[in-house]
N, C-alpha and C. Protein backbone atom coordinates (compact mmCIF):
# COMPACT_ATOMS: atom_id res chain seq x y z
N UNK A 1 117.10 85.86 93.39
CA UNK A 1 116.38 84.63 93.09
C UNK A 1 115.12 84.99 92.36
N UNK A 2 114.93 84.30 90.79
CA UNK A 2 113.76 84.78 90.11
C UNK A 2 112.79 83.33 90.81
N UNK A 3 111.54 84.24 89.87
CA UNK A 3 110.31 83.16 90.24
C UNK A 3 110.72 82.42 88.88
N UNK A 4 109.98 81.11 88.86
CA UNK A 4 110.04 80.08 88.44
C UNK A 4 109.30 80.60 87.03
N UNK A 5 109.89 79.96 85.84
CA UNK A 5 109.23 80.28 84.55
C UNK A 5 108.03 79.28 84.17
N UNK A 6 107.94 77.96 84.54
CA UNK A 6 107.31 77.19 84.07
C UNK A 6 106.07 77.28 85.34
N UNK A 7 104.64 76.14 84.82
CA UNK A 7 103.76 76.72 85.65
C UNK A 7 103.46 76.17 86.89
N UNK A 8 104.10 75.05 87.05
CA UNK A 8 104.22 74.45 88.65
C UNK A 8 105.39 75.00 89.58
N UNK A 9 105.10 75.97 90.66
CA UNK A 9 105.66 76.77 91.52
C UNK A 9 106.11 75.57 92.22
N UNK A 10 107.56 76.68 93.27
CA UNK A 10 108.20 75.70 93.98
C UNK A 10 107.57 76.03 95.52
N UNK A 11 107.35 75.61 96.58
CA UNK A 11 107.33 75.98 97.57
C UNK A 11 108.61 75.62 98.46
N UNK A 12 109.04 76.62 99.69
CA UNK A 12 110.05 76.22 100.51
C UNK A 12 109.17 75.97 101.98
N UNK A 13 109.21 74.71 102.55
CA UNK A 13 108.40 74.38 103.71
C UNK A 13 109.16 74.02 104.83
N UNK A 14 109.33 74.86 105.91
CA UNK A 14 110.49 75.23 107.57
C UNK A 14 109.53 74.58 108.31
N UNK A 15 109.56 73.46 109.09
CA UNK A 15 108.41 72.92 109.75
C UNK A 15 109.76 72.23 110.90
N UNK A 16 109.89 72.00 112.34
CA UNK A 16 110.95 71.33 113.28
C UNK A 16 110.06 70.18 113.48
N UNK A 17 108.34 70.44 113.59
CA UNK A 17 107.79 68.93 113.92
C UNK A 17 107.62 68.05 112.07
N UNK A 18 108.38 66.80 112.42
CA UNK A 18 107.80 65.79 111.51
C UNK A 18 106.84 65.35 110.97
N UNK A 19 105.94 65.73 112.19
CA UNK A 19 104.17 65.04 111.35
C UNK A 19 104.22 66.63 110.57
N UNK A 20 104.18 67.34 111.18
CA UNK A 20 103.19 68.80 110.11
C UNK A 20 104.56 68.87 109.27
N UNK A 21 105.48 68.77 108.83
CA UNK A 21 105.96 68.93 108.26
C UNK A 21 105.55 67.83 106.75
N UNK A 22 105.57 66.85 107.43
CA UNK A 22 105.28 65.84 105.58
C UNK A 22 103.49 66.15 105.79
N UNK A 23 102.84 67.09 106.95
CA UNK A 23 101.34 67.25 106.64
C UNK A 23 101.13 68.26 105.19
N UNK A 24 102.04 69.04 105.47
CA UNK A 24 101.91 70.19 104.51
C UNK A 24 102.89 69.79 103.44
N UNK A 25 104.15 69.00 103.34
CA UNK A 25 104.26 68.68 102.38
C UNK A 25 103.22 67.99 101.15
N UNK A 26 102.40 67.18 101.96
CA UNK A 26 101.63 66.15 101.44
C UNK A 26 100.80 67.56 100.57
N UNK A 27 100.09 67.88 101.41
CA UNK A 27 98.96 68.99 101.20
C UNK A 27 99.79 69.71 100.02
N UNK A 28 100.87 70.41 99.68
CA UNK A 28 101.31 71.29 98.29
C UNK A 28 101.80 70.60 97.32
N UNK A 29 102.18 69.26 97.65
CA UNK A 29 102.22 67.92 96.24
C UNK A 29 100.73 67.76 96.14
N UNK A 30 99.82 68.08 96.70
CA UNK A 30 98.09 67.37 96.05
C UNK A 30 97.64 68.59 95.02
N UNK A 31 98.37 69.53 95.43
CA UNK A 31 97.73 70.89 94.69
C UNK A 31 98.44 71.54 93.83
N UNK A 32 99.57 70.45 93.85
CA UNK A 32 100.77 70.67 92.48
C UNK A 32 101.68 71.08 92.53
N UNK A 33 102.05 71.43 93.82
CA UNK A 33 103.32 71.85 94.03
C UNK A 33 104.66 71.77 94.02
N UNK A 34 105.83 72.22 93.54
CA UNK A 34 106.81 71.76 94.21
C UNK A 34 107.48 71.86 95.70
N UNK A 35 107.84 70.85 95.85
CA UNK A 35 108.09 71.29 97.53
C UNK A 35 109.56 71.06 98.10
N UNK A 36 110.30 71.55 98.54
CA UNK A 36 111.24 71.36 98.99
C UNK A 36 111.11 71.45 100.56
N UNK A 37 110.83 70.49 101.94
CA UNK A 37 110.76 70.52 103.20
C UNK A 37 112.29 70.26 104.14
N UNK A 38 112.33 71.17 104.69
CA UNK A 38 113.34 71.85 105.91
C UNK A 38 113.06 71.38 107.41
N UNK A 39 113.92 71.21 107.98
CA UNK A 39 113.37 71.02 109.89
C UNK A 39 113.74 71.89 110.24
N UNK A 40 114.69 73.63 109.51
CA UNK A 40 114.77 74.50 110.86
C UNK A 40 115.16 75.51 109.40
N UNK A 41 115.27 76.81 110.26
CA UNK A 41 115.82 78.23 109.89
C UNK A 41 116.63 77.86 109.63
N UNK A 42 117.66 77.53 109.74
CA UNK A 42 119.51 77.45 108.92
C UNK A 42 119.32 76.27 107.93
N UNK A 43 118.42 75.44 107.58
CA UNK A 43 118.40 74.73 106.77
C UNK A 43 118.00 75.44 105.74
N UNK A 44 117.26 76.28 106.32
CA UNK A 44 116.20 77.14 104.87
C UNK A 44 116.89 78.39 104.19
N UNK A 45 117.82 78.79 104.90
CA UNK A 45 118.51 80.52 104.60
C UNK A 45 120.22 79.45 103.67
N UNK A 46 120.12 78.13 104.38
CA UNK A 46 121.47 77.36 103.46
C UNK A 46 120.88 77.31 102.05
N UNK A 47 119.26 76.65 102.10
CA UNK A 47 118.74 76.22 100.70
C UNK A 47 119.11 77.65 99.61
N UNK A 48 118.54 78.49 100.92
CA UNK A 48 118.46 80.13 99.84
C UNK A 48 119.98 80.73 99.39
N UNK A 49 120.80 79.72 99.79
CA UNK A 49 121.83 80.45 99.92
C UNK A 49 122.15 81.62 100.57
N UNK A 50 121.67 81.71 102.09
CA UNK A 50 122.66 82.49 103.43
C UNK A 50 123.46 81.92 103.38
N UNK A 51 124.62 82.83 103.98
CA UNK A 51 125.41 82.61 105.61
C UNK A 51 125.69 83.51 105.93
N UNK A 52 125.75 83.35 107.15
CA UNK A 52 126.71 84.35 108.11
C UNK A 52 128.03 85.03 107.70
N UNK A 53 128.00 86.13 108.24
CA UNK A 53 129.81 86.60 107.85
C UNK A 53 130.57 86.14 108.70
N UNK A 54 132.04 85.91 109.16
CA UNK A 54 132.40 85.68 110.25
C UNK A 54 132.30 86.63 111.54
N UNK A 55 131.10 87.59 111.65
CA UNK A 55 130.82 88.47 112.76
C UNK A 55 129.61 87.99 113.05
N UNK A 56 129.00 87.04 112.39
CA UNK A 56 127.81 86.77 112.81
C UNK A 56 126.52 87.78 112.81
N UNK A 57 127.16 88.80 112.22
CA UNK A 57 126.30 90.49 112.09
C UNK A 57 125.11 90.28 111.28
N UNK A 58 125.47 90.00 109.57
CA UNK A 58 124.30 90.03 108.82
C UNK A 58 124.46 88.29 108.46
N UNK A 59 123.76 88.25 106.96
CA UNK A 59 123.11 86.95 106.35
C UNK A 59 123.20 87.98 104.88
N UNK A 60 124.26 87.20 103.83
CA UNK A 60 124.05 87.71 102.39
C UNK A 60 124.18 86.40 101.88
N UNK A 61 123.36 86.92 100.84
CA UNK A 61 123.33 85.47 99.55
C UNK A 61 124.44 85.04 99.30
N UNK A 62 124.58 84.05 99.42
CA UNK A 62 125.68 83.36 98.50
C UNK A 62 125.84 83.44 96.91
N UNK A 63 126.16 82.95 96.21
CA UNK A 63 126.33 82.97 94.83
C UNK A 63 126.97 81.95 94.64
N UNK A 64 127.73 81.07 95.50
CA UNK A 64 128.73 79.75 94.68
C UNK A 64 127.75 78.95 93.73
N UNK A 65 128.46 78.36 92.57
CA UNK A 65 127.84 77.96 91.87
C UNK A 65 127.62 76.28 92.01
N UNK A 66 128.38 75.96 93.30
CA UNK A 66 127.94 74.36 94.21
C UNK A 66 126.99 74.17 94.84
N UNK A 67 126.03 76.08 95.18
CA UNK A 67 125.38 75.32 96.39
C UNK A 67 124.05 75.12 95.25
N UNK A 68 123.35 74.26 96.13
CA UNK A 68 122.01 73.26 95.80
C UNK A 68 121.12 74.46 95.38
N UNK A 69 120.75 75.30 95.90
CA UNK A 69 119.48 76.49 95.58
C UNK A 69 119.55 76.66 94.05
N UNK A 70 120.90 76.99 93.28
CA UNK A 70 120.80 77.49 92.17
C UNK A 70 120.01 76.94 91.36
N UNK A 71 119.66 75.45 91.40
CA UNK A 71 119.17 74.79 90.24
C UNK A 71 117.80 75.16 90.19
N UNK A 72 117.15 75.42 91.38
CA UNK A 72 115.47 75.90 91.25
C UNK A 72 115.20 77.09 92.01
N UNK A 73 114.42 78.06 91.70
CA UNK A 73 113.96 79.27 91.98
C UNK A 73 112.74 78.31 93.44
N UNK A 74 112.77 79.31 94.48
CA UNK A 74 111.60 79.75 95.41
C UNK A 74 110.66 80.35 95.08
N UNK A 75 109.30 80.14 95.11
CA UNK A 75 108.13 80.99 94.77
C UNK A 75 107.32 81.52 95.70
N UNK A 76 107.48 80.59 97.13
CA UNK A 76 106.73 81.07 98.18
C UNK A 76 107.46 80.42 99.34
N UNK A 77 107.57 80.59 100.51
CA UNK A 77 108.17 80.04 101.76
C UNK A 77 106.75 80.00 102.68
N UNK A 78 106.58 78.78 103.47
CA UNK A 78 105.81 78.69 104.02
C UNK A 78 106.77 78.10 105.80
N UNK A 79 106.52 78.81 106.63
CA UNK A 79 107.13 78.43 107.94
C UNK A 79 106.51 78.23 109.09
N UNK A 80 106.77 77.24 110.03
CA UNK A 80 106.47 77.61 111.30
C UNK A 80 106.88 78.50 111.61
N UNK A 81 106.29 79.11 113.01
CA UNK A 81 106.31 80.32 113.86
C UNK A 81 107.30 79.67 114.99
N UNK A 82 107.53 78.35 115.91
CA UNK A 82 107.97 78.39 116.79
C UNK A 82 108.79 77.06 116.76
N UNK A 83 109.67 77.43 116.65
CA UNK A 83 111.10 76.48 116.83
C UNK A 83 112.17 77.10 116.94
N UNK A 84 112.61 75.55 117.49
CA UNK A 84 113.90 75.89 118.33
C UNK A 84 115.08 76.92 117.48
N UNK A 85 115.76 77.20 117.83
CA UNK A 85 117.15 78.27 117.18
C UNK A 85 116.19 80.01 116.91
N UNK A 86 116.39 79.71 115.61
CA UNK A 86 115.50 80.91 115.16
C UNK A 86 114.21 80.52 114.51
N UNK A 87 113.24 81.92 114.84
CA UNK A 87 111.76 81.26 114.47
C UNK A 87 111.50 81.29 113.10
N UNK A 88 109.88 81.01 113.03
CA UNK A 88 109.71 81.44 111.44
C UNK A 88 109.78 82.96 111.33
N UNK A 89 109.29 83.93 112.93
CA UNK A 89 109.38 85.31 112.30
C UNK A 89 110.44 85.89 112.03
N UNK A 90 111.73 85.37 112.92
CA UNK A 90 113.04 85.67 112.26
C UNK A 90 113.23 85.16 110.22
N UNK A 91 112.88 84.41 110.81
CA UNK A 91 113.00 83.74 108.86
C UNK A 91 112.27 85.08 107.53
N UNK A 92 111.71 85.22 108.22
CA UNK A 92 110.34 86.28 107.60
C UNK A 92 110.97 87.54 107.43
N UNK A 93 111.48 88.13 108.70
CA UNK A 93 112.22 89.17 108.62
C UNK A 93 113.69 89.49 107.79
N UNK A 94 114.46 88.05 107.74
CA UNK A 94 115.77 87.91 107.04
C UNK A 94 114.82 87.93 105.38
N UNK A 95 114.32 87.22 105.20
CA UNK A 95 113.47 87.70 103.60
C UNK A 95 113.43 88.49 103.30
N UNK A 96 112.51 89.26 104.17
CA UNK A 96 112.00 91.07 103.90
C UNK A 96 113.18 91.82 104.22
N UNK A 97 114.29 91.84 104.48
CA UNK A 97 115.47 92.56 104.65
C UNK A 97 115.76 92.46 103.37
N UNK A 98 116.39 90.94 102.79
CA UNK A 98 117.27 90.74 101.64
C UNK A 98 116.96 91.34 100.43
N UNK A 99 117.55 92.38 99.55
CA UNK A 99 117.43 93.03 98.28
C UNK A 99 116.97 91.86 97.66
N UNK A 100 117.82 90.68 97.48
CA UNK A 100 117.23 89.92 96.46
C UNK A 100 116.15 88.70 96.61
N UNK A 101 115.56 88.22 98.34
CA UNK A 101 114.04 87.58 98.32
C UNK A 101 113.28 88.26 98.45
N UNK A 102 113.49 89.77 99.19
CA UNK A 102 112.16 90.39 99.19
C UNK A 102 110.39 90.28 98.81
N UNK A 103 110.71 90.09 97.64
CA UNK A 103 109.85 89.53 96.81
C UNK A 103 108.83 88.53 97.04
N UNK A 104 109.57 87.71 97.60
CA UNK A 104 108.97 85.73 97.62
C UNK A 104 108.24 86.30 98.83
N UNK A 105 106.81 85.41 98.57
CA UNK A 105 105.62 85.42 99.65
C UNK A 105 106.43 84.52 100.52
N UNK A 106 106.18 85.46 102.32
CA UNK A 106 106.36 84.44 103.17
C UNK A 106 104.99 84.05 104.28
N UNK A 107 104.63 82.91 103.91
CA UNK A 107 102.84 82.33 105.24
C UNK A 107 103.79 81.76 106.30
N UNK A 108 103.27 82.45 106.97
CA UNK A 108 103.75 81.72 108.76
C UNK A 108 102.78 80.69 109.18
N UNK A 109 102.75 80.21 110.15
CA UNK A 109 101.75 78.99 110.22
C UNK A 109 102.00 78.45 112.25
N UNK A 110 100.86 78.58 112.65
CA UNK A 110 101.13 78.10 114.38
C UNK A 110 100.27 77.55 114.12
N UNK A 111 100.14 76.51 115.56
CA UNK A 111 99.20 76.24 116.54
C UNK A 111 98.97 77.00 117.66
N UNK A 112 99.06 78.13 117.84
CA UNK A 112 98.72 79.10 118.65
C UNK A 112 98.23 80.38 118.18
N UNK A 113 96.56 80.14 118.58
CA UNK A 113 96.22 81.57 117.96
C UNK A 113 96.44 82.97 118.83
N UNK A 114 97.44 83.71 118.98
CA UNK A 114 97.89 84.88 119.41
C UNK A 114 97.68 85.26 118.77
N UNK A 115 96.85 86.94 119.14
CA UNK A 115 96.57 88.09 117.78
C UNK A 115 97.68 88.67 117.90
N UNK A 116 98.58 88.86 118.85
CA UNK A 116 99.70 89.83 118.68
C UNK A 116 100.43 89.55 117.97
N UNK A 117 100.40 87.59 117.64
CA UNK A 117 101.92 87.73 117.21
C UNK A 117 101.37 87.59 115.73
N UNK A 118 100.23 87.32 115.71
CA UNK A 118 99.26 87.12 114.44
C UNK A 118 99.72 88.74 113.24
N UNK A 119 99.67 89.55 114.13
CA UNK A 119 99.26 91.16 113.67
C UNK A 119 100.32 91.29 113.50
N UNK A 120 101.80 90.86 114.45
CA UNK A 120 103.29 91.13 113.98
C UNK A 120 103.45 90.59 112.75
N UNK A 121 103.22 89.53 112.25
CA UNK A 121 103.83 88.54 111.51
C UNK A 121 103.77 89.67 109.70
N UNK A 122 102.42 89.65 109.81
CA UNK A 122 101.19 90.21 108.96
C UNK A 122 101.83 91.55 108.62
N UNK A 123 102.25 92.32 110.10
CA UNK A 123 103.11 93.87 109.41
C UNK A 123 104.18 93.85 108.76
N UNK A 124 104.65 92.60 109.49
CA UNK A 124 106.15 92.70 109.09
C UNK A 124 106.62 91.81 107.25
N UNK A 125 105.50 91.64 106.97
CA UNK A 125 105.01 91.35 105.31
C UNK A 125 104.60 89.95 105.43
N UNK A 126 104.20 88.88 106.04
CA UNK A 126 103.49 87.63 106.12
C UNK A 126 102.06 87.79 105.08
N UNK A 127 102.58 87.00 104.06
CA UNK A 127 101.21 87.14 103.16
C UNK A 127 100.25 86.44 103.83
N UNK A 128 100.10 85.55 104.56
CA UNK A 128 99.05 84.99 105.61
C UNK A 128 99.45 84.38 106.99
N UNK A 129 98.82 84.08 107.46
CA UNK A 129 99.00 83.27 108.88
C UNK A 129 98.16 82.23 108.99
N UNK A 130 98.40 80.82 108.83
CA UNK A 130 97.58 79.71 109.34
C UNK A 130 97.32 79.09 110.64
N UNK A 131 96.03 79.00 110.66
CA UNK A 131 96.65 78.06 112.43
C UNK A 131 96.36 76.54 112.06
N UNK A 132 97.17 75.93 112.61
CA UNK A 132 97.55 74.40 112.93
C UNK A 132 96.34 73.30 113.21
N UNK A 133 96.14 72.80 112.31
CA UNK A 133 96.48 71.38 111.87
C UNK A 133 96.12 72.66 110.04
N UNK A 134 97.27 72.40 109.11
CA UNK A 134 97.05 73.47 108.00
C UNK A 134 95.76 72.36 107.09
N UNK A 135 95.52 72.78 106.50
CA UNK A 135 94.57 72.42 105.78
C UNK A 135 94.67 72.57 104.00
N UNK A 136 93.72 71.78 103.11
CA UNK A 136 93.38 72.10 101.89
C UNK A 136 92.85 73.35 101.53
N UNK A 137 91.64 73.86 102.39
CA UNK A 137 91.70 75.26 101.81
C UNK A 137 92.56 75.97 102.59
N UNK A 138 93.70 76.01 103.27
CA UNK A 138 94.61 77.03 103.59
C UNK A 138 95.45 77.37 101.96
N UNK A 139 95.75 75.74 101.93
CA UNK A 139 96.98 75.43 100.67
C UNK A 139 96.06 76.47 99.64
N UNK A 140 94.84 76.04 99.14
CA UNK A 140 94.47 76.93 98.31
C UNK A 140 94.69 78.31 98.23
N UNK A 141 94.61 78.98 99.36
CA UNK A 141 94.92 80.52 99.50
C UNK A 141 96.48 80.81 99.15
N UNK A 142 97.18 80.10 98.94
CA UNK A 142 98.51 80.38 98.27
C UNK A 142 98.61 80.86 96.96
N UNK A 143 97.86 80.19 96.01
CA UNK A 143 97.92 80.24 94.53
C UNK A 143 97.81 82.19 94.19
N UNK A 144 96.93 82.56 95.03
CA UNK A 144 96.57 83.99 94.02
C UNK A 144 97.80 84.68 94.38
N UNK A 145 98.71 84.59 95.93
CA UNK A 145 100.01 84.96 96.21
C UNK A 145 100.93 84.66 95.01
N UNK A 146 101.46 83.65 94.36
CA UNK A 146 101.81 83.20 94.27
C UNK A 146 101.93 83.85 92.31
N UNK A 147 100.34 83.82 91.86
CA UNK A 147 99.97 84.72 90.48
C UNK A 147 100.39 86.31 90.72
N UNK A 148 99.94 86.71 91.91
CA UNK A 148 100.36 88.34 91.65
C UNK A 148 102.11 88.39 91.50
N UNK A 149 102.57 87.80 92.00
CA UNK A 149 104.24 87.79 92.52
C UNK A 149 104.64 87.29 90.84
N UNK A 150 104.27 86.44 90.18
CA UNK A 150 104.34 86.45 88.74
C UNK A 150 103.87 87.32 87.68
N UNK A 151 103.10 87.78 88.04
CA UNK A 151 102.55 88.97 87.23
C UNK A 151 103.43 90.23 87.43
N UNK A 152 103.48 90.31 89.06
CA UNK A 152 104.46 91.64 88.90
C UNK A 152 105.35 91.58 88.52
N UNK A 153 106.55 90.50 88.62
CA UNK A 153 107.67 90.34 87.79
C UNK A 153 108.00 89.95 86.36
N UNK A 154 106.03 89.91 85.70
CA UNK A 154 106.45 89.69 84.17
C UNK A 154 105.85 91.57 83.62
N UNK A 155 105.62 92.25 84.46
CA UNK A 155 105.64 93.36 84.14
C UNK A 155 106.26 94.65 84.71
N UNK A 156 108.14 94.25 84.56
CA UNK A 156 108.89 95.52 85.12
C UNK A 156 108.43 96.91 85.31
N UNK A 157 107.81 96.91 83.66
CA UNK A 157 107.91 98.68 83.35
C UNK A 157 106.52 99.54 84.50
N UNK A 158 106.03 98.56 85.25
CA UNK A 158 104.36 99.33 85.78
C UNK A 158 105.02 99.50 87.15
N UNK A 159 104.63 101.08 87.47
CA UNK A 159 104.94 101.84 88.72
C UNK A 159 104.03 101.45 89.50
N UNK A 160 103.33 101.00 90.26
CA UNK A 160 102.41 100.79 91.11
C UNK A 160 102.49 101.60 92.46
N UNK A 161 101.99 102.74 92.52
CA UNK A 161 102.09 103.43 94.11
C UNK A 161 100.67 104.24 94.18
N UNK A 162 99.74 103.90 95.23
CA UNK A 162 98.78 104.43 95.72
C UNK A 162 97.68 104.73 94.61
N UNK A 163 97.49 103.37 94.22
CA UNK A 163 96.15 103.52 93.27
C UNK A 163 96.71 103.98 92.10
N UNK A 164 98.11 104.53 91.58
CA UNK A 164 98.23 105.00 90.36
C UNK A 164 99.27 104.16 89.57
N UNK A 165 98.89 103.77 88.05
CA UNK A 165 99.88 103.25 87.02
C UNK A 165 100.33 103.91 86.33
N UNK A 166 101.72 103.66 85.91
CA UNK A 166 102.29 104.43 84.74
C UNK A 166 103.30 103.55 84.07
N UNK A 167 102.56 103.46 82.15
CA UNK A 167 103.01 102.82 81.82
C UNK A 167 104.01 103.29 80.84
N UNK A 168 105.44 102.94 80.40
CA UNK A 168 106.14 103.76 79.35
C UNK A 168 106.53 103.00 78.30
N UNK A 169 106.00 104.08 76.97
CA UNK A 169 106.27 103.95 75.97
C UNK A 169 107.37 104.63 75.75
N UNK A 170 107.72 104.31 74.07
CA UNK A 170 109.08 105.13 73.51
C UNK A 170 108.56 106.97 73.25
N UNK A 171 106.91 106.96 72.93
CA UNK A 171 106.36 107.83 72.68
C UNK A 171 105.45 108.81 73.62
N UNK A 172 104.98 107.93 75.03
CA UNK A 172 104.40 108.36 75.68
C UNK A 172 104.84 107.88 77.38
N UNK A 173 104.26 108.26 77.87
CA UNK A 173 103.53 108.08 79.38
C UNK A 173 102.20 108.02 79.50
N UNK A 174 101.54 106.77 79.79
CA UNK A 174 100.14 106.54 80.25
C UNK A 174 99.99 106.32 81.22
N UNK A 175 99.19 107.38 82.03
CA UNK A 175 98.96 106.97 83.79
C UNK A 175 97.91 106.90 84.07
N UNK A 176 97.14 106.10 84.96
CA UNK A 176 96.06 105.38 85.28
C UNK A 176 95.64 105.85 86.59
N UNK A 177 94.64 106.00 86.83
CA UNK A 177 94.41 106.69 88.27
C UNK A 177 92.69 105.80 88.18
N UNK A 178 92.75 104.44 89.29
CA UNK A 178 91.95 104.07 89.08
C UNK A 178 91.27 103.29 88.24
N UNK A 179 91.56 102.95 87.16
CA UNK A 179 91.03 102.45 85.87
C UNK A 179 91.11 103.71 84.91
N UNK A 180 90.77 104.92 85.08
CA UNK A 180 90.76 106.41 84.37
C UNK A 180 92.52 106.25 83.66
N UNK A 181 92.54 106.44 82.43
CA UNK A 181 93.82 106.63 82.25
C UNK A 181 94.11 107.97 81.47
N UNK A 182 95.65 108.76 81.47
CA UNK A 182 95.56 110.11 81.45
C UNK A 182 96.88 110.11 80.58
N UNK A 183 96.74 110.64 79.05
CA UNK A 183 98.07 110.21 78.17
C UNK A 183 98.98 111.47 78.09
């Protein structure tokens, strides 16, 4: 699943309660968003095109060319943490597994401030954590997620590992250490 080419991003929003669910819908239509809103985990891994195998073991993309996801790219997933079936951190974790969402920012979002599960969410790649009732400047903190994840995917060729770039030409290698670059 690519990011979106044009400049209004889509968001995917997993919310089981109704009010915070059209809360934060409301809140990423004021700030331009697109939004597509979910009441659970299997609604959201159907949008992405999951399913199950018949072992119930893993979750791989689909590809049919019926289901609904194809027509618009995901740019960010925003989830609750606690509902019924599976949570948002399961949701989070099936992302960061999949070769092909990896990518897409996932914000978790409670009404319960736990640092533990705060600090899990966060290792396990949660570009943020909100706490509950979400807000306008939460929504704001999405956008720069949202620019790097476009930037990195409009520039394949840059290695990015531990402070160092390397960029390739037909003629060279330019590597960057820092801003310092070394031809």
């Amino acid at each position: 699943m690519g990011m979106a080419t044009d400049a209004q991003f889509h968001v995917l929003a997993v919310d089981d309660s109704n009010i915070d669910r059209k809360l934060i819908e409301m809140l990423l239509k004021t700030s331009s968003f697109q939004v597509t809103a979910v009441d659970s985990v299997s609604k959201a891994l159907d949008f992405l095109g999951f399913h199950e195998d018949e072992h119930n073991e893993t979750i791989t993309p689909s590809v049919s060319p019926n289901d609904h996801h194809q027509d618009v790219d995901v740019n960010l997933i925003i989830t609750d943490y606690c509902m019924p079936g599976m949570t948002g951190y399961d949701l989070l974790r099936k992302i960061k597994e999949s070769e092909s969402l990896k990518d897409i920012p996932v914000v978790i979002m409670s009404s319960d401030n736990i640092p533990s599960r705060i600090n899990r969410c966060l290792e396990e790649g949660a570009e943020e954590f909100f706490l509950k009732p979400v807000q306008l400047s939460d929504v704001n903190k999405l956008k720069p997620h949202l620019l790097k994840c476009r930037a990195k995917e409009s520039q394949p060729n840059i290695n990015n590992r531990n402070g160092v770039e390397e960029r390739h030409s037909p003629d060279r290698t330019i590597t960057s250490y820092g801003g310092l670059e070394v031809v």
